[in-house]
C-alpha atoms as a PDB file:
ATOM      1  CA  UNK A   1     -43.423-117.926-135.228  1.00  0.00           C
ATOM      2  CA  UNK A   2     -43.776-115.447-138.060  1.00  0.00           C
ATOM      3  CA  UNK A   3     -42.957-112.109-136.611  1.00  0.00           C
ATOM      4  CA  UNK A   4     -44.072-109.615-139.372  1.00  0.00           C
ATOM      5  CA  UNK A   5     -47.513-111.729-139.424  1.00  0.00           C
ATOM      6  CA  UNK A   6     -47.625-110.733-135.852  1.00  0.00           C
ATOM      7  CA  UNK A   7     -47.176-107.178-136.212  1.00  0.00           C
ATOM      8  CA  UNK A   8     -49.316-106.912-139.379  1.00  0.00           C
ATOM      9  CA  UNK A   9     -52.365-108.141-136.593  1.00  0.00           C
ATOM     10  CA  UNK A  10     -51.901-105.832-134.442  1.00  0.00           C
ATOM     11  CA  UNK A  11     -51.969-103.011-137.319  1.00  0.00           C
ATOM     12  CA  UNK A  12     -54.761-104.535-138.691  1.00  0.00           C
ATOM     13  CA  UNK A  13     -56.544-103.306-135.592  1.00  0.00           C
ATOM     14  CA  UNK A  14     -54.398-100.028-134.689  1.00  0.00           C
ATOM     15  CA  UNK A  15     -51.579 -97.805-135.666  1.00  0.00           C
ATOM     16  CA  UNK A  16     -51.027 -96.442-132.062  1.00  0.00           C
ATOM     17  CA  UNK A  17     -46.914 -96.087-131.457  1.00  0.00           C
ATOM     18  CA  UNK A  18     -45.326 -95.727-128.361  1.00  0.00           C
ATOM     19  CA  UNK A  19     -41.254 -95.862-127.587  1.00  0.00           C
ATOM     20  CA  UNK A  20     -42.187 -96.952-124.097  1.00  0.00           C
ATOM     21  CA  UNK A  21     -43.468-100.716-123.503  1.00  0.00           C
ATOM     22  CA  UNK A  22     -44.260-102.235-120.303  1.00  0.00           C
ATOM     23  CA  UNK A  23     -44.530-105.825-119.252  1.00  0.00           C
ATOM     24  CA  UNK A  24     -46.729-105.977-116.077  1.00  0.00           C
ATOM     25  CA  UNK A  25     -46.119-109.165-113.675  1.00  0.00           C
ATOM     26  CA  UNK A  26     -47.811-110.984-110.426  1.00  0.00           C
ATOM     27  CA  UNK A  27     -50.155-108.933-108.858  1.00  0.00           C
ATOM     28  CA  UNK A  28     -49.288-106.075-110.673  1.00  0.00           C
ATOM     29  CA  UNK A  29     -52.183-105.236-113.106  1.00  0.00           C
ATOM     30  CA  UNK A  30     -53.003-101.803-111.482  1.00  0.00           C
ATOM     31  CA  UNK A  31     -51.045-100.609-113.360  1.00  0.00           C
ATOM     32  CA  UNK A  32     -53.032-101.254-116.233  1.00  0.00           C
ATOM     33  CA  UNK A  33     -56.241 -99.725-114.713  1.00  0.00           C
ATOM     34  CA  UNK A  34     -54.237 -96.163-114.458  1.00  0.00           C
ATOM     35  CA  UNK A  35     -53.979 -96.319-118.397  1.00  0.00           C
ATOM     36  CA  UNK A  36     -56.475 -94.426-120.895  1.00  0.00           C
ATOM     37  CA  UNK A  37     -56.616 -97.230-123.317  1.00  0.00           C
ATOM     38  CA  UNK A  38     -57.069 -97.041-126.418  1.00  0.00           C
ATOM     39  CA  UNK A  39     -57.078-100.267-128.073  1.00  0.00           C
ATOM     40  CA  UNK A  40     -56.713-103.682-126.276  1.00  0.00           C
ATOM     41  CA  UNK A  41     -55.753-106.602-128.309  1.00  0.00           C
ATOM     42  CA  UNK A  42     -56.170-110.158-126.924  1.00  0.00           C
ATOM     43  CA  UNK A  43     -53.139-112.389-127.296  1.00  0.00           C
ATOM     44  CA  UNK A  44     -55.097-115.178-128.701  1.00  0.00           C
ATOM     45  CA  UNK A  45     -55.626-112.557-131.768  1.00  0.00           C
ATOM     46  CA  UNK A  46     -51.988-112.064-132.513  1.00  0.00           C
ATOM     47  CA  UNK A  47     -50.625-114.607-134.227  1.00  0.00           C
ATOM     48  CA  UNK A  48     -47.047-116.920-132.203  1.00  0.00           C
ATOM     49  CA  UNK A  49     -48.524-115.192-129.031  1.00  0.00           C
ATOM     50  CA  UNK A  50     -48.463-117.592-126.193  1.00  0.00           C
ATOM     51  CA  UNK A  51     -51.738-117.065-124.312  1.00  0.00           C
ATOM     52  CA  UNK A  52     -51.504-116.893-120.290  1.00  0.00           C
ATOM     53  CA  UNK A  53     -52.170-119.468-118.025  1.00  0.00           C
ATOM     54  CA  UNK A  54     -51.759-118.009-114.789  1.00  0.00           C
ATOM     55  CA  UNK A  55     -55.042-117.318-112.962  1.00  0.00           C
ATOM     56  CA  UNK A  56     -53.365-113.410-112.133  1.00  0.00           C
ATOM     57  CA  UNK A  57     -52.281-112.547-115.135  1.00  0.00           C
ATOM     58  CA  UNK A  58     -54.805-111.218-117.975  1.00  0.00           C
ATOM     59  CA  UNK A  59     -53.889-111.330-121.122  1.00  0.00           C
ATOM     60  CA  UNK A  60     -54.181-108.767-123.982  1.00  0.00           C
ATOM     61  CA  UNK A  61     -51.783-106.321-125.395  1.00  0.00           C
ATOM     62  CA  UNK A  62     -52.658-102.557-124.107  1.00  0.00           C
ATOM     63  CA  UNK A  63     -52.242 -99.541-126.307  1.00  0.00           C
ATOM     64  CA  UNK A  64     -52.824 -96.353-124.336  1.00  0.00           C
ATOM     65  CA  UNK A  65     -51.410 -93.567-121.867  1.00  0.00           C
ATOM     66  CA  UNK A  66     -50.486 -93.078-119.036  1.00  0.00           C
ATOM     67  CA  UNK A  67     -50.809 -89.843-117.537  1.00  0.00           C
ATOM     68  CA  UNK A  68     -51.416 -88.160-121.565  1.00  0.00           C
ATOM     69  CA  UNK A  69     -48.046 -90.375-121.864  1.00  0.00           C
ATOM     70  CA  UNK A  70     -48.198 -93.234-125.373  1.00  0.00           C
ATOM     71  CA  UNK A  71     -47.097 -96.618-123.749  1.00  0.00           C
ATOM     72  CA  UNK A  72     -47.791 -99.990-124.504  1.00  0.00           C
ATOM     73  CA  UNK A  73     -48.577-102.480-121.940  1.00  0.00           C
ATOM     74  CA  UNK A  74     -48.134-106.660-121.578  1.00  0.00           C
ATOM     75  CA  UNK A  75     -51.336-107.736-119.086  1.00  0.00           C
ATOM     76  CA  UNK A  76     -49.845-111.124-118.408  1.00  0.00           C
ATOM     77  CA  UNK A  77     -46.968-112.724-119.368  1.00  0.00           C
ATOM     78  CA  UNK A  78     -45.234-116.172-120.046  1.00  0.00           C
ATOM     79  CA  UNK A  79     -43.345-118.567-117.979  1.00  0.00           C
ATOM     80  CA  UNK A  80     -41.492-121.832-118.599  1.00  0.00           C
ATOM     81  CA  UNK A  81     -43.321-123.579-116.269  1.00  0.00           C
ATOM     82  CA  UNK A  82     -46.070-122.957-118.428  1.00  0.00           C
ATOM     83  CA  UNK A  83     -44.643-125.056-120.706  1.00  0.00           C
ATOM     84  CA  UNK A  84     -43.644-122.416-123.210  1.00  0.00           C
ATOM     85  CA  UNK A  85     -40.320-122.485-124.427  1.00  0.00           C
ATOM     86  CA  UNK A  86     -37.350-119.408-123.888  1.00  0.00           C
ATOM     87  CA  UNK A  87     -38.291-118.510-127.684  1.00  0.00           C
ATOM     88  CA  UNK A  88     -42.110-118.285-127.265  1.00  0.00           C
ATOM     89  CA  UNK A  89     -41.519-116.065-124.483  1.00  0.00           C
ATOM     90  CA  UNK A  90     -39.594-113.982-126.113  1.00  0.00           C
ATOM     91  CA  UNK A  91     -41.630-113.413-129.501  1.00  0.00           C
ATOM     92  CA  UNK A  92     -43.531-110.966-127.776  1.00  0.00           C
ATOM     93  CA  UNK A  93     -41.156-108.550-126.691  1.00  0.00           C
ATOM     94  CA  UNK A  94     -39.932-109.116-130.363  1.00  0.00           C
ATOM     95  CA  UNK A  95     -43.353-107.622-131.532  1.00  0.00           C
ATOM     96  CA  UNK A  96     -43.210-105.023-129.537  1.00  0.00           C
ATOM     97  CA  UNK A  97     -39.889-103.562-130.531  1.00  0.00           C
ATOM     98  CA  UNK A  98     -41.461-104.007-134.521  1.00  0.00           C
ATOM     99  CA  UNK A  99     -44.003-101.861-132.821  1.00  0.00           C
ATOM    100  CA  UNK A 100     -41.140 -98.941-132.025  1.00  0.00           C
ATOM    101  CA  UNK A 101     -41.095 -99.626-128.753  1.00  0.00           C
ATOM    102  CA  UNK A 102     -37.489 -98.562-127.751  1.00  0.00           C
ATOM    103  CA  UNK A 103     -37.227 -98.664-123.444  1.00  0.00           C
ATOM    104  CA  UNK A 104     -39.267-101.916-122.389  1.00  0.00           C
ATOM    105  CA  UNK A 105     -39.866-101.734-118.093  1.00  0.00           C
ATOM    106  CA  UNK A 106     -40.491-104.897-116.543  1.00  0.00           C
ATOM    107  CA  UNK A 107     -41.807-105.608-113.339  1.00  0.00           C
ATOM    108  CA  UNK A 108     -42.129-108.960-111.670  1.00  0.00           C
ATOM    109  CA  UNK A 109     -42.567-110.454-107.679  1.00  0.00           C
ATOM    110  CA  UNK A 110     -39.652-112.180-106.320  1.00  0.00           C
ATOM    111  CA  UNK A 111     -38.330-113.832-102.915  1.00  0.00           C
ATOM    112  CA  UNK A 112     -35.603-112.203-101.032  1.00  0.00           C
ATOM    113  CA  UNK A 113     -32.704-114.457 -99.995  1.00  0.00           C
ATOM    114  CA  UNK A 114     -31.042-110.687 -98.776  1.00  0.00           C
ATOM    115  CA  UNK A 115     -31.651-109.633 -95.116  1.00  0.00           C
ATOM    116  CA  UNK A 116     -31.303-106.336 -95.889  1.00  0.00           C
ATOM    117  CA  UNK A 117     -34.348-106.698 -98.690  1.00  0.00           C
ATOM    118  CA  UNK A 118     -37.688-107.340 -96.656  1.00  0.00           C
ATOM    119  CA  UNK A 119     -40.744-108.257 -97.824  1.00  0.00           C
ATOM    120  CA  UNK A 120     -42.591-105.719 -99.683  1.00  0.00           C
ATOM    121  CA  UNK A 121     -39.552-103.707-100.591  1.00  0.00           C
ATOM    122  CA  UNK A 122     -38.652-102.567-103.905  1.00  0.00           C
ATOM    123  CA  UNK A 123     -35.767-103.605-105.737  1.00  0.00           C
ATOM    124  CA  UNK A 124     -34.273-102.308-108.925  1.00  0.00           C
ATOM    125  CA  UNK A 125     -32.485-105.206-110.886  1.00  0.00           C
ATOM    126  CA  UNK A 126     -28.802-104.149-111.706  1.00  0.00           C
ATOM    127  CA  UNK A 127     -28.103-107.404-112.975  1.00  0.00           C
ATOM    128  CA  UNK A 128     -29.328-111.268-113.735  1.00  0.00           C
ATOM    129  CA  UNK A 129     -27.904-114.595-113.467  1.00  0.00           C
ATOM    130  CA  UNK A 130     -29.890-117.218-115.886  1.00  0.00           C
ATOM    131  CA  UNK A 131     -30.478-120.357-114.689  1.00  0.00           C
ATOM    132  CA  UNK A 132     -33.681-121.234-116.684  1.00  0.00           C
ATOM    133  CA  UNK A 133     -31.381-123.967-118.660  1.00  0.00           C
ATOM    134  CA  UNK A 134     -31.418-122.136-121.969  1.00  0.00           C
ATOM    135  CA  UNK A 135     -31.694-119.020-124.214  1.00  0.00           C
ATOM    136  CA  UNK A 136     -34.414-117.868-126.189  1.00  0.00           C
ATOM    137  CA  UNK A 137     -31.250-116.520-128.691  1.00  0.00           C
ATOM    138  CA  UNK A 138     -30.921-120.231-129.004  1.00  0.00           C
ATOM    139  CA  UNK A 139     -31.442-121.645-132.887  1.00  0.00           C
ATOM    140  CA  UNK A 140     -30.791-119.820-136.350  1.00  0.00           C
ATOM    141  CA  UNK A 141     -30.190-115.405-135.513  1.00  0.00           C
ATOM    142  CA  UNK A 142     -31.909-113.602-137.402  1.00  0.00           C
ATOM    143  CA  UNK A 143     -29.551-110.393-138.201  1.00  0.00           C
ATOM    144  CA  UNK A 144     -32.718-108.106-139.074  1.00  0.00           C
ATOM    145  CA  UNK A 145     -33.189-108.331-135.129  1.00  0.00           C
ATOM    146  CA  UNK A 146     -29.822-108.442-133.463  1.00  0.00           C
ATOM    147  CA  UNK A 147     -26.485-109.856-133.575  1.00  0.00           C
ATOM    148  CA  UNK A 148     -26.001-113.321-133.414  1.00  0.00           C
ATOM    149  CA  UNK A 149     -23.250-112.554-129.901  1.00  0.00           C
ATOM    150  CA  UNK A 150     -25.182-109.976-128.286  1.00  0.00           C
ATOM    151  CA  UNK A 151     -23.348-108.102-125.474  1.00  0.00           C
ATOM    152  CA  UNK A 152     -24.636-108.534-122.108  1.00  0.00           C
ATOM    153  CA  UNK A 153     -21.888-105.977-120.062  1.00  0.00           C
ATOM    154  CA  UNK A 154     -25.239-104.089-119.328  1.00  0.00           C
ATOM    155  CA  UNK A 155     -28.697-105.503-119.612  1.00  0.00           C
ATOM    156  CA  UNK A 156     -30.157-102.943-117.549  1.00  0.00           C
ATOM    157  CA  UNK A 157     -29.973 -99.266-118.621  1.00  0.00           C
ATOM    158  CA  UNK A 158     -27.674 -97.347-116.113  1.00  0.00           C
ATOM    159  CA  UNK A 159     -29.620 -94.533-117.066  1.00  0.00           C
ATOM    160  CA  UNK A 160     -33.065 -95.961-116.431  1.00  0.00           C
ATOM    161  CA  UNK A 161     -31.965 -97.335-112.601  1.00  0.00           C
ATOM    162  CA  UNK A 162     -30.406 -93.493-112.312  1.00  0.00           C
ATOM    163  CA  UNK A 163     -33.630 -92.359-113.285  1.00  0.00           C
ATOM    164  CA  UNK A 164     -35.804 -94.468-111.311  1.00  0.00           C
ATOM    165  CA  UNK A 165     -33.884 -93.979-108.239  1.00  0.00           C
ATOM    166  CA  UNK A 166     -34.156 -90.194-108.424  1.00  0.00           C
ATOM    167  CA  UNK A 167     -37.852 -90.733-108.918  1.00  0.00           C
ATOM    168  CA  UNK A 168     -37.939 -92.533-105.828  1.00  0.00           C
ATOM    169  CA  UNK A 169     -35.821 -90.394-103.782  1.00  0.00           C
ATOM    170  CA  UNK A 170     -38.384 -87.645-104.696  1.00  0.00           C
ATOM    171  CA  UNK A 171     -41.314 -89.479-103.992  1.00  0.00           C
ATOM    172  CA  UNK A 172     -40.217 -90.342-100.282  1.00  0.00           C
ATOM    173  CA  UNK A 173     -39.763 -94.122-101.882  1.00  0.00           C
ATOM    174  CA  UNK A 174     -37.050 -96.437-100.455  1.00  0.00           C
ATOM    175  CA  UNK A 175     -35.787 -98.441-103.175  1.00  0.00           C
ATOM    176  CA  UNK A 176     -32.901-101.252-103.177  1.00  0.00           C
ATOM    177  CA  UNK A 177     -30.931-102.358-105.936  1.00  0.00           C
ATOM    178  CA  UNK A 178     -29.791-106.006-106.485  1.00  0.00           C
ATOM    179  CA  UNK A 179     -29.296-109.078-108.515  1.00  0.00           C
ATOM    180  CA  UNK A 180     -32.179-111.246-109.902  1.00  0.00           C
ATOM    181  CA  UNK A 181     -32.115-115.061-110.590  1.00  0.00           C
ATOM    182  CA  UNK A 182     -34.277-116.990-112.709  1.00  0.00           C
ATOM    183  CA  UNK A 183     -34.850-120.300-112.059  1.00  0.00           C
ATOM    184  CA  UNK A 184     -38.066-122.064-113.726  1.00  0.00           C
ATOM    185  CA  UNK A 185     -40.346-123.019-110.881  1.00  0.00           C
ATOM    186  CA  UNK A 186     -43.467-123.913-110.474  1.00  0.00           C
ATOM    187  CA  UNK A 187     -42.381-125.139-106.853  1.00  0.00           C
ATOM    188  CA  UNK A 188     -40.601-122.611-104.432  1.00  0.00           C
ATOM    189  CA  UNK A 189     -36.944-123.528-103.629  1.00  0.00           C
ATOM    190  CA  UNK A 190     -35.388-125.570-100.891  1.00  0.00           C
ATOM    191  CA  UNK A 191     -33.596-124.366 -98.332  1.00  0.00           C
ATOM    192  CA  UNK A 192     -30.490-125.720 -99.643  1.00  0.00           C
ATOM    193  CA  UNK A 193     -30.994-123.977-102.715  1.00  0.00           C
ATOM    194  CA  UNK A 194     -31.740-120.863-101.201  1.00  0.00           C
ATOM    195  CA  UNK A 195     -28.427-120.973 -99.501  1.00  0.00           C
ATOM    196  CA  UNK A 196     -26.965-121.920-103.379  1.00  0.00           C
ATOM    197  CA  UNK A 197     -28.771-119.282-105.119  1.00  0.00           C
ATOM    198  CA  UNK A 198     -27.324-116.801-101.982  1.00  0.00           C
ATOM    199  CA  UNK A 199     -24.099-117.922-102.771  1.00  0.00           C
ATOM    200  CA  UNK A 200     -23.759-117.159-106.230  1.00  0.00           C
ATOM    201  CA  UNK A 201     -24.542-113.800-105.581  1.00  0.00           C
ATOM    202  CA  UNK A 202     -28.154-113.505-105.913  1.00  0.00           C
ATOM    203  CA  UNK A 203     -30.508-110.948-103.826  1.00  0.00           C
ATOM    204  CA  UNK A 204     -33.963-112.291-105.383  1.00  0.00           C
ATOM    205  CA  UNK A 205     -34.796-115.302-106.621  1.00  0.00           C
ATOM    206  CA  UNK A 206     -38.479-115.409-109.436  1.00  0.00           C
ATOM    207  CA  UNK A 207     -39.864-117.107-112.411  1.00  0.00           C
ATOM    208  CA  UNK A 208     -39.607-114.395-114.929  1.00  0.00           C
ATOM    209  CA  UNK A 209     -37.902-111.619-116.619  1.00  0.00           C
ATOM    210  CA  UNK A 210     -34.878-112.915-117.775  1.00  0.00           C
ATOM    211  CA  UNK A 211     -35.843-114.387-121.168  1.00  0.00           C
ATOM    212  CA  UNK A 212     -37.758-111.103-122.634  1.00  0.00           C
ATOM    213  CA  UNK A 213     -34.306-108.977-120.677  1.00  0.00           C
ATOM    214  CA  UNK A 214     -32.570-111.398-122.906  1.00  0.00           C
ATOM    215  CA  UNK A 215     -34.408-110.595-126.384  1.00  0.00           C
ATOM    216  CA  UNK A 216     -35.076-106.939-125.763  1.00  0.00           C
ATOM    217  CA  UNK A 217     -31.145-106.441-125.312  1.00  0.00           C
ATOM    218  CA  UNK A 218     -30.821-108.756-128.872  1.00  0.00           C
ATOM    219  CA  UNK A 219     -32.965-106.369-130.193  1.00  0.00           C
ATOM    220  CA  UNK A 220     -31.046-103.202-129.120  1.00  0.00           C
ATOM    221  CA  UNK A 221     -33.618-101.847-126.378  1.00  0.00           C
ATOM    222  CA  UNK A 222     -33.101-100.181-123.162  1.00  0.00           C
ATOM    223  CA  UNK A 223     -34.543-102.441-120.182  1.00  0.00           C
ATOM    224  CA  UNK A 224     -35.491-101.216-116.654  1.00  0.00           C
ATOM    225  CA  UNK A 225     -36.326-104.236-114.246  1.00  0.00           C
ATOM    226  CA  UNK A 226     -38.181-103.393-110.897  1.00  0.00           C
ATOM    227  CA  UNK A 227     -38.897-106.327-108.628  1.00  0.00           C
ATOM    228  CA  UNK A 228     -41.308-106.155-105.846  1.00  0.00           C
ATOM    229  CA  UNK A 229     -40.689-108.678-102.784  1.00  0.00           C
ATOM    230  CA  UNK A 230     -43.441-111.243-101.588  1.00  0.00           C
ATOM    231  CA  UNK A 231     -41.649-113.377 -99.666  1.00  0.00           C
ATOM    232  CA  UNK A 232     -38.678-113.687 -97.654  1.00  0.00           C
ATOM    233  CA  UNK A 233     -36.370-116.913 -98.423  1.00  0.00           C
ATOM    234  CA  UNK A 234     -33.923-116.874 -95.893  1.00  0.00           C
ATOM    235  CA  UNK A 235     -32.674-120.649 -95.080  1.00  0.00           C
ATOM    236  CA  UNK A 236     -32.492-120.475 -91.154  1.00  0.00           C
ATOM    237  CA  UNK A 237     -35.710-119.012 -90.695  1.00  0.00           C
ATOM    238  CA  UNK A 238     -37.744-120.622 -93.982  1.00  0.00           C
ATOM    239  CA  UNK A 239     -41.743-121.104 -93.797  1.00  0.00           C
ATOM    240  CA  UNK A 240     -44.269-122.029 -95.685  1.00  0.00           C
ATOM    241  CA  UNK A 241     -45.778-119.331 -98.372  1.00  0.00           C
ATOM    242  CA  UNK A 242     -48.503-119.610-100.196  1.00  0.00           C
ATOM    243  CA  UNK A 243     -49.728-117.871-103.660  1.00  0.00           C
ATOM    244  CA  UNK A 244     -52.671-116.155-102.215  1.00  0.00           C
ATOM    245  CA  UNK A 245     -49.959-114.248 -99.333  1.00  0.00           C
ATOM    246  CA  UNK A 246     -47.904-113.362-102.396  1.00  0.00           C
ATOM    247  CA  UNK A 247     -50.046-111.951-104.972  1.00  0.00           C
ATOM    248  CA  UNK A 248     -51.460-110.151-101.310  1.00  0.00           C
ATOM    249  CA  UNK A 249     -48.284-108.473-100.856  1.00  0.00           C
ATOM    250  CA  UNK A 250     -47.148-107.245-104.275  1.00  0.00           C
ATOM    251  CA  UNK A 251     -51.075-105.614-104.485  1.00  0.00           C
ATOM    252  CA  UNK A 252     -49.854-104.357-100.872  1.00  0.00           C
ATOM    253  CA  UNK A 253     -46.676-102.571-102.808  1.00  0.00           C
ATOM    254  CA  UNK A 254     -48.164-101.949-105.890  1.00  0.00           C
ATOM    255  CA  UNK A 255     -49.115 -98.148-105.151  1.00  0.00           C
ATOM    256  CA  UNK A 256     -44.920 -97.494-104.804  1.00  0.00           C
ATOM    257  CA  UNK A 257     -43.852 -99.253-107.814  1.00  0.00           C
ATOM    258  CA  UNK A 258     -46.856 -97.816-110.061  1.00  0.00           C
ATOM    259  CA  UNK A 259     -45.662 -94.049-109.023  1.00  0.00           C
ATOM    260  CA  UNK A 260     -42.023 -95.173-109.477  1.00  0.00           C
ATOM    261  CA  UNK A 261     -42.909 -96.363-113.347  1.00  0.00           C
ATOM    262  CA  UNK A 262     -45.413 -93.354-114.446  1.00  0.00           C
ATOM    263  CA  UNK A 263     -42.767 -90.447-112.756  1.00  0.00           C
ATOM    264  CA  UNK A 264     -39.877 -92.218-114.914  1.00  0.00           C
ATOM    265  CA  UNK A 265     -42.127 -92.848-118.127  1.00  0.00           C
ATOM    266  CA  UNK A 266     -43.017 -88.408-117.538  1.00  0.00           C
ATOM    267  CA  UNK A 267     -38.876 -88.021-117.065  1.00  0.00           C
ATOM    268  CA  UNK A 268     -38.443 -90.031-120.313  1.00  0.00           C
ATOM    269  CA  UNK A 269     -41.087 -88.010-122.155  1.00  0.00           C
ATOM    270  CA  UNK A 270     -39.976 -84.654-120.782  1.00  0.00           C
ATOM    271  CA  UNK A 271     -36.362 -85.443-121.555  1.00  0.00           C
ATOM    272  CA  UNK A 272     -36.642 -86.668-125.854  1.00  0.00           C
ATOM    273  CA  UNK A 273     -33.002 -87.053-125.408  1.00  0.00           C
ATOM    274  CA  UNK A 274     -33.407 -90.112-123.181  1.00  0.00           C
ATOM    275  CA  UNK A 275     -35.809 -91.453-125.689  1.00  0.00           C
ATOM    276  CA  UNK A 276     -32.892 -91.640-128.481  1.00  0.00           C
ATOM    277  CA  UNK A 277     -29.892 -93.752-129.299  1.00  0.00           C
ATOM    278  CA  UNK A 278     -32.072 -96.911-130.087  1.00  0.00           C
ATOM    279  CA  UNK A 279     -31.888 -98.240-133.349  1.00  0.00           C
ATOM    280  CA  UNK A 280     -35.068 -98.534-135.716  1.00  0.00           C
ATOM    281  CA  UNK A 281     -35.830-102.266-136.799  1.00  0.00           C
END
């Protein structure tokens, strides 16, 4: 994957910037329907993109704004059970921080294994555990990105989850915060895993996230994670799901977690300050 051919594409067919990215998961596309695009680039034209597979997730590379705001937006993303691998998912986030993009907000759908998180909450992620087997850091660093030991003390920006949870609080929105699993799917856990995953100290339990948190950190970005809850996973009282019910419920809570991302994307834009301390590539 050739990373400066990648970025040359997408200049090829726009010179938008934006320090704001966003990477829009299940059932969340909405989202992209709020944004005055300007130019929408198909993943298939940018070259090491993986292309999506899922039937809910589009996928082209948004450059727009959002309320008069610059962002660019992810409509779709990757998964290892896909097939891709930790690096190919990553590549993309890569592009984007060539593309200045210095805070990157990811949203995703996730199972709640914590009583106190019900289905169709939202839940800030203060922290990850990685069980997806690997690392997309994995193989020869390349020091023009990021180090080759990257710290992880604080993959989510304390900052951002401050900010997004006084953009809640003013919006009437009740808003958890908790810890976020990966695991690579496609099937939904056991009950004995549940109880595992529980045990480890895990709220949430999805598919995603954790390999672009992963390279944006590499790369020196601030990440904001915001999970929205589909289905509740706890062991004594487990039934069936289905992907329909899911994708139902995170359209259901979609409104909440749209106003949560636009009022902190204003914050960050009426605040400069908050937009510096990142690092140019």
């Amino acid at each position: 994957m050739d990373l400066e051919k990648a970025v040359q594409a997408v200049r090829e067919k726009t010179s938008f910037e934006s320090s704001v990215g966003i990477i829009l998961g299940t059932g969340l596309g909405g989202l992209a329907r709020e944004i005055e695009v300007e130019c929408a680039i198909p993943y298939a034209d940018i070259p090491g993109f993986p292309l999506a597979t899922v039937e809910t997730h589009k996928g082209d590379l948004l450059f727009g704004r959002l309320d008069g705001r610059p962002v660019i937006a992810m409509r779709g993303r990757f998964h290892v059970y896909e097939g891709w691998t930790l690096q190919q998912i990553a590549f993309p986030v890569r592009v984007l921080r060539r593309l200045g993009v210095q805070h990157l907000m990811i949203s995703n759908a996730c199972g709640s294994m914590n009583p106190l998180i019900r289905k169709g909450a939202l839940m800030i992620i203060d922290d990850h555990i990685n069980l997806l087997g690997g690392s997309p850091l994995i193989g020869p660093n390349d020091n023009s990105i990021g180090p080759r030991f990257p710290d992880m003390s604080e993959p989510y920006s304390r900052a951002l989850i401050e900010m997004a949870e006084t953009t809640a609080m003013k919006a009437g929105i009740k808003i958890h915060r908790g810890v976020y699993v990966a695991v690579s799917g496609p099937q939904l856990e056991t009950r004995a895993e549940y109880r595992f995953l529980r045990g480890i100290g895990a709220d949430v339990v999805g598919m995603s996230t954790v390999p672009e948190v992963i390279a944006a950190v590499h790369a020196g970005m601030k990440v904001f994670g915001l999970s929205i809850v589909t289905d509740e996973c706890y062991p004594e009282a487990l039934r069936p799901v289905n992907v329909e019910e899911i994708i139902a419920t995170a359209m259901g809570a979609e409104p909440q977690m749209t106003k949560v991302l636009r009022g902190m994307i204003d914050s960050l834009y009426m605040h400069p300050e908050a937009l510096s301390g990142v690092s140019d590539l």
